[in-house]
PDB file of N, CA and C in Angstrom:
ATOM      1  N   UNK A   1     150.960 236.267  34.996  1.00  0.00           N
ATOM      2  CA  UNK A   1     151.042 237.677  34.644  1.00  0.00           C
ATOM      3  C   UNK A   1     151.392 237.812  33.158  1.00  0.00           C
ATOM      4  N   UNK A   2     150.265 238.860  32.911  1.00  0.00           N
ATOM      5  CA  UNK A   2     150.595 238.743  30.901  1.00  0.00           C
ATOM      6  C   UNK A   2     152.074 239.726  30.942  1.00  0.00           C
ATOM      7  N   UNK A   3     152.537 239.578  29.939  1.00  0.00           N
ATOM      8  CA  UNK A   3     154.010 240.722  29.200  1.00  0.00           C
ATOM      9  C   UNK A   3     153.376 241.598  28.742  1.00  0.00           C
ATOM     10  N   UNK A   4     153.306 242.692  29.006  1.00  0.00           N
ATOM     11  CA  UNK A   4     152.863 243.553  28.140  1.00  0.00           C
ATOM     12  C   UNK A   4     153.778 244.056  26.979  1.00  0.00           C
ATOM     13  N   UNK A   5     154.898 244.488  27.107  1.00  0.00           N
ATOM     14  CA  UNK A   5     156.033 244.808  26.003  1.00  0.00           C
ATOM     15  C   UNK A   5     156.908 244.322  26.848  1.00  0.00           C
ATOM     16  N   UNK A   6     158.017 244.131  25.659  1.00  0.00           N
ATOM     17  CA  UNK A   6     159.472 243.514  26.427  1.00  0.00           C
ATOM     18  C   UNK A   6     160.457 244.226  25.502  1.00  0.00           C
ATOM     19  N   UNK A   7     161.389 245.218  26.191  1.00  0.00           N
ATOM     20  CA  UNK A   7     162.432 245.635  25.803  1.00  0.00           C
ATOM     21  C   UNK A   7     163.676 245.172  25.484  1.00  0.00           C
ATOM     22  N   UNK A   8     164.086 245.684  24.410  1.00  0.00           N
ATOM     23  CA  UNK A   8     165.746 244.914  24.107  1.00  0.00           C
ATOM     24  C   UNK A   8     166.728 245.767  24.702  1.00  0.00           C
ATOM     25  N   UNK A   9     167.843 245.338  25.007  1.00  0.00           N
ATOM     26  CA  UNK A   9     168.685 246.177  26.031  1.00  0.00           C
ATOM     27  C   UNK A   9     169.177 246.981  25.270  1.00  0.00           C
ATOM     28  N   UNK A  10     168.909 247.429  24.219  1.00  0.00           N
ATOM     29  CA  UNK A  10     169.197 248.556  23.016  1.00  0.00           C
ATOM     30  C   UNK A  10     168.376 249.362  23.365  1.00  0.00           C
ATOM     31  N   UNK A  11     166.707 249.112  23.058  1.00  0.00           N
ATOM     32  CA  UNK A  11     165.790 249.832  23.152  1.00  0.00           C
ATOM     33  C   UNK A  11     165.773 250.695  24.466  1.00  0.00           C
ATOM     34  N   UNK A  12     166.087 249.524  26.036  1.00  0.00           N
ATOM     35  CA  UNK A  12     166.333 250.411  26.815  1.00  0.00           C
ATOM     36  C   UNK A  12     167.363 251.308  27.472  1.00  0.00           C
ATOM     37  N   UNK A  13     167.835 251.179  26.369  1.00  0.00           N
ATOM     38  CA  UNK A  13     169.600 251.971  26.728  1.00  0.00           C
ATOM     39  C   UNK A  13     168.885 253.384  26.232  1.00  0.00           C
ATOM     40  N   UNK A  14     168.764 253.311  24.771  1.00  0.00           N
ATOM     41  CA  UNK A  14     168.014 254.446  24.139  1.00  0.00           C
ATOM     42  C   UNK A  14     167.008 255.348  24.719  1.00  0.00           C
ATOM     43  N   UNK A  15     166.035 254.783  25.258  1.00  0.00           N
ATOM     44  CA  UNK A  15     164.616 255.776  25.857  1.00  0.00           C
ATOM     45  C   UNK A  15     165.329 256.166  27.416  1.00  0.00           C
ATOM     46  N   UNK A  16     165.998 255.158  28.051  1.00  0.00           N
ATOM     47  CA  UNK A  16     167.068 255.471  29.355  1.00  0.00           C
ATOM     48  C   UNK A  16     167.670 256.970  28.941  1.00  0.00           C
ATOM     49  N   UNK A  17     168.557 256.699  27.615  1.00  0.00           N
ATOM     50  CA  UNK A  17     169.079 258.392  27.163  1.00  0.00           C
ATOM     51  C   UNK A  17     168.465 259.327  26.669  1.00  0.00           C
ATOM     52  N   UNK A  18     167.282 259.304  26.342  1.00  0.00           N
ATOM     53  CA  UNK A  18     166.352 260.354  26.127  1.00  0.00           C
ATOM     54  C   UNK A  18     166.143 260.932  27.399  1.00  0.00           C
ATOM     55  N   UNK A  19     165.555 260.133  28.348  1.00  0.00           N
ATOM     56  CA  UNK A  19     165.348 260.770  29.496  1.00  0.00           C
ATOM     57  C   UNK A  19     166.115 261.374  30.289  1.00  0.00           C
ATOM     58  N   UNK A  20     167.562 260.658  30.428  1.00  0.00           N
ATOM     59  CA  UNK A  20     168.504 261.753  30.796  1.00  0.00           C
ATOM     60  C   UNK A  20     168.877 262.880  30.543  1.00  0.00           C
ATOM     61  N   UNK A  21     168.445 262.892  29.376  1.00  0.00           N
ATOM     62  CA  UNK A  21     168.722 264.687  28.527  1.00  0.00           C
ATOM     63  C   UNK A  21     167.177 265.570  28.563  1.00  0.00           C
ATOM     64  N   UNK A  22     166.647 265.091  29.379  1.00  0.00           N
ATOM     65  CA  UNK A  22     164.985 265.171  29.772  1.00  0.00           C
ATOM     66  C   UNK A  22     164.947 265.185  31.073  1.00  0.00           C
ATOM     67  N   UNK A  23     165.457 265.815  32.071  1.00  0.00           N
ATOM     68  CA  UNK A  23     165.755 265.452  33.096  1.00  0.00           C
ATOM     69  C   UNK A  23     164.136 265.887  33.993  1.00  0.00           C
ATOM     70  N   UNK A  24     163.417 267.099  33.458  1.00  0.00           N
ATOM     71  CA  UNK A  24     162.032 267.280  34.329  1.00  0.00           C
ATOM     72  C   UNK A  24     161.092 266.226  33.904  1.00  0.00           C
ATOM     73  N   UNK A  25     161.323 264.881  32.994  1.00  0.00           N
ATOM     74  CA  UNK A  25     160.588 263.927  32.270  1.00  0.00           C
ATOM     75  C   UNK A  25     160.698 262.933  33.390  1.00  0.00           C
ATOM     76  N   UNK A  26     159.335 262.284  33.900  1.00  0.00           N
ATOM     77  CA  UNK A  26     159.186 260.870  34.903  1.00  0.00           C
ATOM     78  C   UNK A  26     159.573 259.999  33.585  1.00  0.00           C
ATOM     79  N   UNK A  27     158.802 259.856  32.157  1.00  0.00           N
ATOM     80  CA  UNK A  27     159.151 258.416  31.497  1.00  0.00           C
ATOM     81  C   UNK A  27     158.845 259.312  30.008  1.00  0.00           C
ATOM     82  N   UNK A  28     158.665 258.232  29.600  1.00  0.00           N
ATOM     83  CA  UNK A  28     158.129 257.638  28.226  1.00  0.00           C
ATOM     84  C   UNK A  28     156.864 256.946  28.118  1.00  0.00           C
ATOM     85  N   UNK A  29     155.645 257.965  27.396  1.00  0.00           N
ATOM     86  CA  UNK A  29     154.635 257.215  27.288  1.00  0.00           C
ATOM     87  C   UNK A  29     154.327 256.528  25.460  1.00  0.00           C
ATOM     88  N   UNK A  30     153.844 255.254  25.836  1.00  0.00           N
ATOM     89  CA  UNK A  30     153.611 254.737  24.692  1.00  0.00           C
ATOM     90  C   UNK A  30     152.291 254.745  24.393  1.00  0.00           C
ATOM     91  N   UNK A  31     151.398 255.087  23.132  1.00  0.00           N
ATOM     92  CA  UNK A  31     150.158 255.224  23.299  1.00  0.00           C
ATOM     93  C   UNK A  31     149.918 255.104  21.491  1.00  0.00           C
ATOM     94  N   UNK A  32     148.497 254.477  21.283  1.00  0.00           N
ATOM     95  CA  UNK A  32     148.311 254.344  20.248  1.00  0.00           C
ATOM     96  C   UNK A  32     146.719 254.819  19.952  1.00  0.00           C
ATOM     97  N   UNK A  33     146.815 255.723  18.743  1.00  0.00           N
ATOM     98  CA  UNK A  33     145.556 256.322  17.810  1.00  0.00           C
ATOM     99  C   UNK A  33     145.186 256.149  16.855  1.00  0.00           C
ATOM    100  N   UNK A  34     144.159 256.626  16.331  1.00  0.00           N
ATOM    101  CA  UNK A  34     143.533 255.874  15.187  1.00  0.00           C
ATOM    102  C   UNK A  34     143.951 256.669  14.422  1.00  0.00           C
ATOM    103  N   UNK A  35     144.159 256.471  12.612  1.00  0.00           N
ATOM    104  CA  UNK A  35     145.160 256.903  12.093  1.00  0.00           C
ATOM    105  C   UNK A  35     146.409 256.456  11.249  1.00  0.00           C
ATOM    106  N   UNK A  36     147.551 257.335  10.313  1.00  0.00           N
ATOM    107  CA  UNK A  36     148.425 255.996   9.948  1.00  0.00           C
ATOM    108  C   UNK A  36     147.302 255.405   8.650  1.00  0.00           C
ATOM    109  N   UNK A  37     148.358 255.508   7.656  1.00  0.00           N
ATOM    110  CA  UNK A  37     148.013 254.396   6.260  1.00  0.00           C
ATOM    111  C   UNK A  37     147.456 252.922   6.745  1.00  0.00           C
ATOM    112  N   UNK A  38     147.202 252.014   8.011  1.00  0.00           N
ATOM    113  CA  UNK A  38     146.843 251.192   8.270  1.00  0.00           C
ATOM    114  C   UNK A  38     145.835 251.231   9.520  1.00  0.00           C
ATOM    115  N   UNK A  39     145.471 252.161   9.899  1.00  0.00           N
ATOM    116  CA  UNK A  39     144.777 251.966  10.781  1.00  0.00           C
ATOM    117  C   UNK A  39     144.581 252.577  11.726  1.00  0.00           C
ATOM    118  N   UNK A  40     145.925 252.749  12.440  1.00  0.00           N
ATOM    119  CA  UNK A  40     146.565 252.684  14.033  1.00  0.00           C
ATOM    120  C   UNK A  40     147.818 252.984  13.705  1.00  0.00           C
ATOM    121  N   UNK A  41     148.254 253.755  14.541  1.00  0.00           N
ATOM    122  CA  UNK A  41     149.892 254.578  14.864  1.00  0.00           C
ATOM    123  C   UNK A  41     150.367 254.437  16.446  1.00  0.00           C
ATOM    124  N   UNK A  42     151.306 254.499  16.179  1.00  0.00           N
ATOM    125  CA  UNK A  42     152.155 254.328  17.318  1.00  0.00           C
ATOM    126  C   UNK A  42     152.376 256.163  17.384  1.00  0.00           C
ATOM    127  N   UNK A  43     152.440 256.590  19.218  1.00  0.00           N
ATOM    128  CA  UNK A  43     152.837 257.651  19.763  1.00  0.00           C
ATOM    129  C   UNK A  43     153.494 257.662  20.863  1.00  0.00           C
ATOM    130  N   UNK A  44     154.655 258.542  21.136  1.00  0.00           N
ATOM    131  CA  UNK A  44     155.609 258.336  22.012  1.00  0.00           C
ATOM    132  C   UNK A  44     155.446 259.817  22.148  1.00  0.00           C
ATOM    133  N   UNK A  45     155.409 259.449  23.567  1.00  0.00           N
ATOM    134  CA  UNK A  45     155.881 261.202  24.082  1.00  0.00           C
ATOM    135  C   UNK A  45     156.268 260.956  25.526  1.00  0.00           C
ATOM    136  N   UNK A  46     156.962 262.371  25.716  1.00  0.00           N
ATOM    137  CA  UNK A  46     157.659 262.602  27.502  1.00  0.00           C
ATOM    138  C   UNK A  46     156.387 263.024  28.099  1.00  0.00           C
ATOM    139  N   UNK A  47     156.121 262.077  29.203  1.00  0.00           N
ATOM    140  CA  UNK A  47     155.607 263.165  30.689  1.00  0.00           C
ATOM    141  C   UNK A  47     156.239 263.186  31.085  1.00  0.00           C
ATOM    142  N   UNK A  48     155.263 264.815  31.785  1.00  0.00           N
ATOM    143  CA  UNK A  48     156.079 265.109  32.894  1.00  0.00           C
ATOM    144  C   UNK A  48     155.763 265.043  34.453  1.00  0.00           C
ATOM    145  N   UNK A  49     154.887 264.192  34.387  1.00  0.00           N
ATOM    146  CA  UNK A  49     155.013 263.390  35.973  1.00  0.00           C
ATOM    147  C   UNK A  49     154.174 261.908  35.394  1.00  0.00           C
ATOM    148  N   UNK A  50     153.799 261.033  36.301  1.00  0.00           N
ATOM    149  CA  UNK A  50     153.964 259.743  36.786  1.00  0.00           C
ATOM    150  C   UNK A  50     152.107 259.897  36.204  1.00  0.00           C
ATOM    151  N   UNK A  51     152.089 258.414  35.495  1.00  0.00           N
ATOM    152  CA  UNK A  51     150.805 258.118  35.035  1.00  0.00           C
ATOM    153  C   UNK A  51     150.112 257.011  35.505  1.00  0.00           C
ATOM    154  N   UNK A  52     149.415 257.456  36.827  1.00  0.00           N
ATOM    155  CA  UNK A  52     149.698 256.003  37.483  1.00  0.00           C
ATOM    156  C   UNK A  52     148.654 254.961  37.067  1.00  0.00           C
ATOM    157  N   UNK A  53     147.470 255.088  35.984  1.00  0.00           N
ATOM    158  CA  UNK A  53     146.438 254.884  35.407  1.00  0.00           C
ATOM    159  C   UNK A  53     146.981 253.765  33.896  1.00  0.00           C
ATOM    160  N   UNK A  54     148.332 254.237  34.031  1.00  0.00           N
ATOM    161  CA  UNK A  54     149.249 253.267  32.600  1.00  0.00           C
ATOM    162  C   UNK A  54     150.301 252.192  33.045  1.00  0.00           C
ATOM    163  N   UNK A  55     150.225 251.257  32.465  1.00  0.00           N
ATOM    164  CA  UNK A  55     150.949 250.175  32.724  1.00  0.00           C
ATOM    165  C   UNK A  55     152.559 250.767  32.958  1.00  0.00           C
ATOM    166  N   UNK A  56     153.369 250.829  33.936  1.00  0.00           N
ATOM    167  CA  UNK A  56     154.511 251.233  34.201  1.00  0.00           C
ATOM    168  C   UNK A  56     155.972 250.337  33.704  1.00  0.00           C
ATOM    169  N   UNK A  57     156.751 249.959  32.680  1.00  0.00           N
ATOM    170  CA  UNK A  57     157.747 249.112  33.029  1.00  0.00           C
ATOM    171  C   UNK A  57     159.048 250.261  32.952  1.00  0.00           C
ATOM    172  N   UNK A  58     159.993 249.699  33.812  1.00  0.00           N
ATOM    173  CA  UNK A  58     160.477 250.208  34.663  1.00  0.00           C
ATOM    174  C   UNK A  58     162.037 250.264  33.470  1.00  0.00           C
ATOM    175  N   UNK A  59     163.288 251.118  33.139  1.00  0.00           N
ATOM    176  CA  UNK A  59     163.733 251.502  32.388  1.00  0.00           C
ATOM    177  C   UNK A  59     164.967 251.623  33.573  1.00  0.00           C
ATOM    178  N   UNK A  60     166.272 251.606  32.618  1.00  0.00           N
ATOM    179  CA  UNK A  60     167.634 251.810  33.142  1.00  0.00           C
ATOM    180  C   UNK A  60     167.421 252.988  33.915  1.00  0.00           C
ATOM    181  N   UNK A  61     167.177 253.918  33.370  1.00  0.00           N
ATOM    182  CA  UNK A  61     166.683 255.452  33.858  1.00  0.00           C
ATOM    183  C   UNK A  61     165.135 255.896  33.598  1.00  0.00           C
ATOM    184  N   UNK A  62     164.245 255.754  34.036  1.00  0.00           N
ATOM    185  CA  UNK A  62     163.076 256.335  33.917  1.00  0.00           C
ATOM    186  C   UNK A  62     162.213 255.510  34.609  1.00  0.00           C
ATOM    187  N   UNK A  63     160.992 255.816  33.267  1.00  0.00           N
ATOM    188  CA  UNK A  63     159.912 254.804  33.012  1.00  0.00           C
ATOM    189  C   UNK A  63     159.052 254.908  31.871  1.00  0.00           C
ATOM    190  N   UNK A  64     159.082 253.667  31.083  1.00  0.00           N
ATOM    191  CA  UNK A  64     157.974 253.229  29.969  1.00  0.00           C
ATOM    192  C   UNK A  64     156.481 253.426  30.456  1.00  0.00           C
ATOM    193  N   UNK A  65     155.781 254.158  29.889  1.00  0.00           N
ATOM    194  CA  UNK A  65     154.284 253.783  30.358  1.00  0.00           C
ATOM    195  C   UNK A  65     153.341 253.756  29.467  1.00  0.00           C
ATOM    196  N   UNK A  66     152.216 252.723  29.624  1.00  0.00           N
ATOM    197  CA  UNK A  66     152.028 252.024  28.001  1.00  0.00           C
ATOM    198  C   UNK A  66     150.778 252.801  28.455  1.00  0.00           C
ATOM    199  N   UNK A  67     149.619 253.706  27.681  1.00  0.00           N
ATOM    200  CA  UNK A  67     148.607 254.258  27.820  1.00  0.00           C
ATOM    201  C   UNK A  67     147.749 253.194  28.095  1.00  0.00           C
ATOM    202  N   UNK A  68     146.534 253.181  28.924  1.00  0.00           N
ATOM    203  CA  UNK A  68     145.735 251.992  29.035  1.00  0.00           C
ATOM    204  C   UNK A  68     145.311 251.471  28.364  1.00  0.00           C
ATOM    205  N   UNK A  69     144.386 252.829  27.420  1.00  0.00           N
ATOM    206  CA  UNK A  69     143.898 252.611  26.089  1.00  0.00           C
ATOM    207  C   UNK A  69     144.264 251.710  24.870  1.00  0.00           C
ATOM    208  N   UNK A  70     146.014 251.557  25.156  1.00  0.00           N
ATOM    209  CA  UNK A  70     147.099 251.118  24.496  1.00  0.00           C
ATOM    210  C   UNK A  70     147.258 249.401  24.231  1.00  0.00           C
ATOM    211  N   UNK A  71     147.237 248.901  25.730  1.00  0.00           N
ATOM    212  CA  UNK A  71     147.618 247.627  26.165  1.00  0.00           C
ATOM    213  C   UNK A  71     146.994 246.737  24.988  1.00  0.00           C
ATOM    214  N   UNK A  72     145.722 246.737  24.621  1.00  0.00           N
ATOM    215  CA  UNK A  72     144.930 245.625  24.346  1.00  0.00           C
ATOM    216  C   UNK A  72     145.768 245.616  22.824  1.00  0.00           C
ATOM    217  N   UNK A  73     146.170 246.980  22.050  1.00  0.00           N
ATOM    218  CA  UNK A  73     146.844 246.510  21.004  1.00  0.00           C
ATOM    219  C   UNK A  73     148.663 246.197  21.107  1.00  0.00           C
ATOM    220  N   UNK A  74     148.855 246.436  21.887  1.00  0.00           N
ATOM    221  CA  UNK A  74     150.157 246.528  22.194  1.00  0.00           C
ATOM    222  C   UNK A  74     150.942 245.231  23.156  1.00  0.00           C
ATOM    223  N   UNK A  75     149.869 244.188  24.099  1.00  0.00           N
ATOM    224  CA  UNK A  75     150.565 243.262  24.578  1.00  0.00           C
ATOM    225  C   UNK A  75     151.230 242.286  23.872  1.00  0.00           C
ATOM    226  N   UNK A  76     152.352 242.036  24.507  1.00  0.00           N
ATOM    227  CA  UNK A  76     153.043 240.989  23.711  1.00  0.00           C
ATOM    228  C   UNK A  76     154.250 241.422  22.841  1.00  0.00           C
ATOM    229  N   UNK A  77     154.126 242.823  22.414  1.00  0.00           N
ATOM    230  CA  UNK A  77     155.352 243.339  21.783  1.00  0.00           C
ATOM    231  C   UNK A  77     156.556 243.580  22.204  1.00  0.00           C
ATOM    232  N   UNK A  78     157.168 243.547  21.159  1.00  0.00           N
ATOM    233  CA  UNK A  78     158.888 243.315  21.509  1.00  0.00           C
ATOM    234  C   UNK A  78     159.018 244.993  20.709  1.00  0.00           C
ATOM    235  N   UNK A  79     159.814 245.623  21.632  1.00  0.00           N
ATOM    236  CA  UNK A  79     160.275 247.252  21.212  1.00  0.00           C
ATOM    237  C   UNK A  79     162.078 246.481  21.017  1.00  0.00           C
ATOM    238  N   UNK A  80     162.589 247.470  20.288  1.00  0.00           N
ATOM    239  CA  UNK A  80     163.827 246.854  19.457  1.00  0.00           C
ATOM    240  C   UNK A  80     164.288 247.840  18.974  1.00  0.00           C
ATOM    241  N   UNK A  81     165.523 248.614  18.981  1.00  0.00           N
ATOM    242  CA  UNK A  81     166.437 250.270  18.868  1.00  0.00           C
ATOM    243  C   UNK A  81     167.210 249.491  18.005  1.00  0.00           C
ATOM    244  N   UNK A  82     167.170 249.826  16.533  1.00  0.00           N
ATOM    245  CA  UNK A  82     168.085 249.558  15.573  1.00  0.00           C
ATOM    246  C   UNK A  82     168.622 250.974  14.637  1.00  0.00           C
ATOM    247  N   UNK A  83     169.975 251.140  14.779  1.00  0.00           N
ATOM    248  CA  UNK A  83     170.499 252.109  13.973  1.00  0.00           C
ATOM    249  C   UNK A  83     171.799 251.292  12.951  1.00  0.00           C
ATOM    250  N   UNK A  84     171.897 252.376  11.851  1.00  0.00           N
ATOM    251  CA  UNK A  84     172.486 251.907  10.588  1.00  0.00           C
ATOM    252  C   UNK A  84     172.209 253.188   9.812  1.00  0.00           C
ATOM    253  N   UNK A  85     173.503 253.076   9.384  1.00  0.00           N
ATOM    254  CA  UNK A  85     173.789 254.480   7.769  1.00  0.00           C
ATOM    255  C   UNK A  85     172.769 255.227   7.540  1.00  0.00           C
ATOM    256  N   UNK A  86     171.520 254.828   7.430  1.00  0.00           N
ATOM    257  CA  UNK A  86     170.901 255.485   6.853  1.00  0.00           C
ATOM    258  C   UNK A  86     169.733 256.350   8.298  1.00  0.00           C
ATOM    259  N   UNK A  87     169.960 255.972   9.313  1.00  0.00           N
ATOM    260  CA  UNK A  87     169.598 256.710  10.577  1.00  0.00           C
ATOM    261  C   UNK A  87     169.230 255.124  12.017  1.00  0.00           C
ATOM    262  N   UNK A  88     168.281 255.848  12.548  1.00  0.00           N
ATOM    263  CA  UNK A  88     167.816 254.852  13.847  1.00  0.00           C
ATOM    264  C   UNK A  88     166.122 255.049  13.858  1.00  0.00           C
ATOM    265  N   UNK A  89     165.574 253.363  14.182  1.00  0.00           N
ATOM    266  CA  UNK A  89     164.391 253.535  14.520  1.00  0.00           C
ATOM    267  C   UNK A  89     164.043 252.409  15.735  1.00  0.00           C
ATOM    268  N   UNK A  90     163.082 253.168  16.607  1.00  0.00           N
ATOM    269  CA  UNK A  90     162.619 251.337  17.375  1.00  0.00           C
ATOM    270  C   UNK A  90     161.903 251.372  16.613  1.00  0.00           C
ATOM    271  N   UNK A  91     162.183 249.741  16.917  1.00  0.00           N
ATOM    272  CA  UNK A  91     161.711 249.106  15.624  1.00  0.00           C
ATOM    273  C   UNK A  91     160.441 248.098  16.487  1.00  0.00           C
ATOM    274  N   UNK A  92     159.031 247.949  16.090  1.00  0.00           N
ATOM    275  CA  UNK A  92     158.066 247.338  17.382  1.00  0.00           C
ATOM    276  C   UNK A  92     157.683 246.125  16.587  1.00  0.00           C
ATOM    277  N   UNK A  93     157.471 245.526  17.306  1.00  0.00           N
ATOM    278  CA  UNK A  93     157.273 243.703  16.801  1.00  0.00           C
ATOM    279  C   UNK A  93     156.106 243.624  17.534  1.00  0.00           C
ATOM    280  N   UNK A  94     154.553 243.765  16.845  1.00  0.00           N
ATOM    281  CA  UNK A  94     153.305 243.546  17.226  1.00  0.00           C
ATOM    282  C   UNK A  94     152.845 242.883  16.780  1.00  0.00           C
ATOM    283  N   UNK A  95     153.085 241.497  17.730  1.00  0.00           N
ATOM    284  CA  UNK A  95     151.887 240.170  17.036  1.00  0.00           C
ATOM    285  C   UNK A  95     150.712 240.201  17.323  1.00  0.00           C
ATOM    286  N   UNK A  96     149.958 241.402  17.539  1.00  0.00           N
ATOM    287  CA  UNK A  96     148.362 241.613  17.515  1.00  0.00           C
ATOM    288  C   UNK A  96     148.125 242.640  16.076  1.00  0.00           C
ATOM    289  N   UNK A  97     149.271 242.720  15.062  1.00  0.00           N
ATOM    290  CA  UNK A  97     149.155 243.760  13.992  1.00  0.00           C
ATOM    291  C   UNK A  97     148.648 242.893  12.767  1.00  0.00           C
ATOM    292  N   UNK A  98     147.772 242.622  12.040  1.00  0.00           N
ATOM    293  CA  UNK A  98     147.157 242.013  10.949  1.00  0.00           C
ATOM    294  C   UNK A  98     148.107 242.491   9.756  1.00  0.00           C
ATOM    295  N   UNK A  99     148.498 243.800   9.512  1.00  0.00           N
ATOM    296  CA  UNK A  99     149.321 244.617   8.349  1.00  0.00           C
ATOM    297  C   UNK A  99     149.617 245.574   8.972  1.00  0.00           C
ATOM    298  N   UNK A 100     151.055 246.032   8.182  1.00  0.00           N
ATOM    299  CA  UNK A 100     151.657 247.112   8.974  1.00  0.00           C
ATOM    300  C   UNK A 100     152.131 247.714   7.616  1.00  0.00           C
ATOM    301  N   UNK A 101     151.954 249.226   7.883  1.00  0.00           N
ATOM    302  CA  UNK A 101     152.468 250.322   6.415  1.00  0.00           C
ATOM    303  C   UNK A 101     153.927 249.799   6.204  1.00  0.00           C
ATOM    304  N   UNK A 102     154.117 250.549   5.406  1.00  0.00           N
ATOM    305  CA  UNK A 102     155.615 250.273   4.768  1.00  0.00           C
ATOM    306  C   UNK A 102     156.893 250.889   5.667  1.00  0.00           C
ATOM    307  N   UNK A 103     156.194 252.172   6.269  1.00  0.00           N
ATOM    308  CA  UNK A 103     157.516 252.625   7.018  1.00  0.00           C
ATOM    309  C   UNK A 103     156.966 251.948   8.687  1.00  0.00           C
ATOM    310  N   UNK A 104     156.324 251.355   9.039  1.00  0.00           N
ATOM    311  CA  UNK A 104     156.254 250.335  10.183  1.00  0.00           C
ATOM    312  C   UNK A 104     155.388 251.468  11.403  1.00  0.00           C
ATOM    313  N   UNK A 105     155.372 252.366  10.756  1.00  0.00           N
ATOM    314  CA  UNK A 105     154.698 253.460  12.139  1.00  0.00           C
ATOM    315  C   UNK A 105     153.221 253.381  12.077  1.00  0.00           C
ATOM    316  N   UNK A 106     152.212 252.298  11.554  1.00  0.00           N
ATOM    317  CA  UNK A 106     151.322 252.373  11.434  1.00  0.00           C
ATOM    318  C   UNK A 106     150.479 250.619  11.437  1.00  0.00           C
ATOM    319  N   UNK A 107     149.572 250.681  11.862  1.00  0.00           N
ATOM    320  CA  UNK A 107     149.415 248.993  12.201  1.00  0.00           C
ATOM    321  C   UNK A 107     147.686 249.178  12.008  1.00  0.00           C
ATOM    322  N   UNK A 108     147.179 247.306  11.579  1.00  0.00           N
ATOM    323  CA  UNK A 108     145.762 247.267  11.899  1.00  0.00           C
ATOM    324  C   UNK A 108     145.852 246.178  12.736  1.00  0.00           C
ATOM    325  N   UNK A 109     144.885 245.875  13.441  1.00  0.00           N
ATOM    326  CA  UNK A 109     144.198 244.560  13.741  1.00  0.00           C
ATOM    327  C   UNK A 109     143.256 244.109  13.551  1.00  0.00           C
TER     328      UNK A 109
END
């Protein structure tokens, strides 16, 4: 069985507390468009019910769901919740990304 993303227990503490304060929200969808200084962008948004057509991983409180469309650029990544002084970002570790913009929200392959 491939990994599709693998969460750090930061990352899923974090999208866990989004959703709690989201309480009519089933998850967190992860989904990527064309777009972004490199290519490709990363998009996160709440549904609000169950996508059963998207890869599901399963969250302290919720659920992650990776758009289908998504997977082929997205397997293998490590999602990663880092905050510091100057604010918080997940931070995504895509070893299918050739170059990634400067502020990291944007990827090619």
């Amino acid at each position: 069985m491939i990994v599709v993303i693998t969460l750090t227990s930061t990352a899923d503490e974090h999208l866990s507390g989004i959703l709690k304060n989201s309480p009519e929200s089933q998850g967190v969808l992860l989904s990527v468009k064309g777009g972004g200084c490199s290519g490709f962008s990363y998009v996160w948004s709440l549904l609000e019910e169950d996508s059963p057509a998207s890869e599901k991983i399963s969250l302290t409180t919720g659920n992650l769901f990776i758009d289908p469309l998504a997977i082929m650029f997205v397997t293998g990544t490590t999602i990663d919740y880092r905050k510091d002084i100057v604010g918080s970002i997940l931070k995504i570790d895509n070893p299918n990304a050739k170059s990634l913009c400067g502020c990291g929200e944007s990827f090619s392959v």
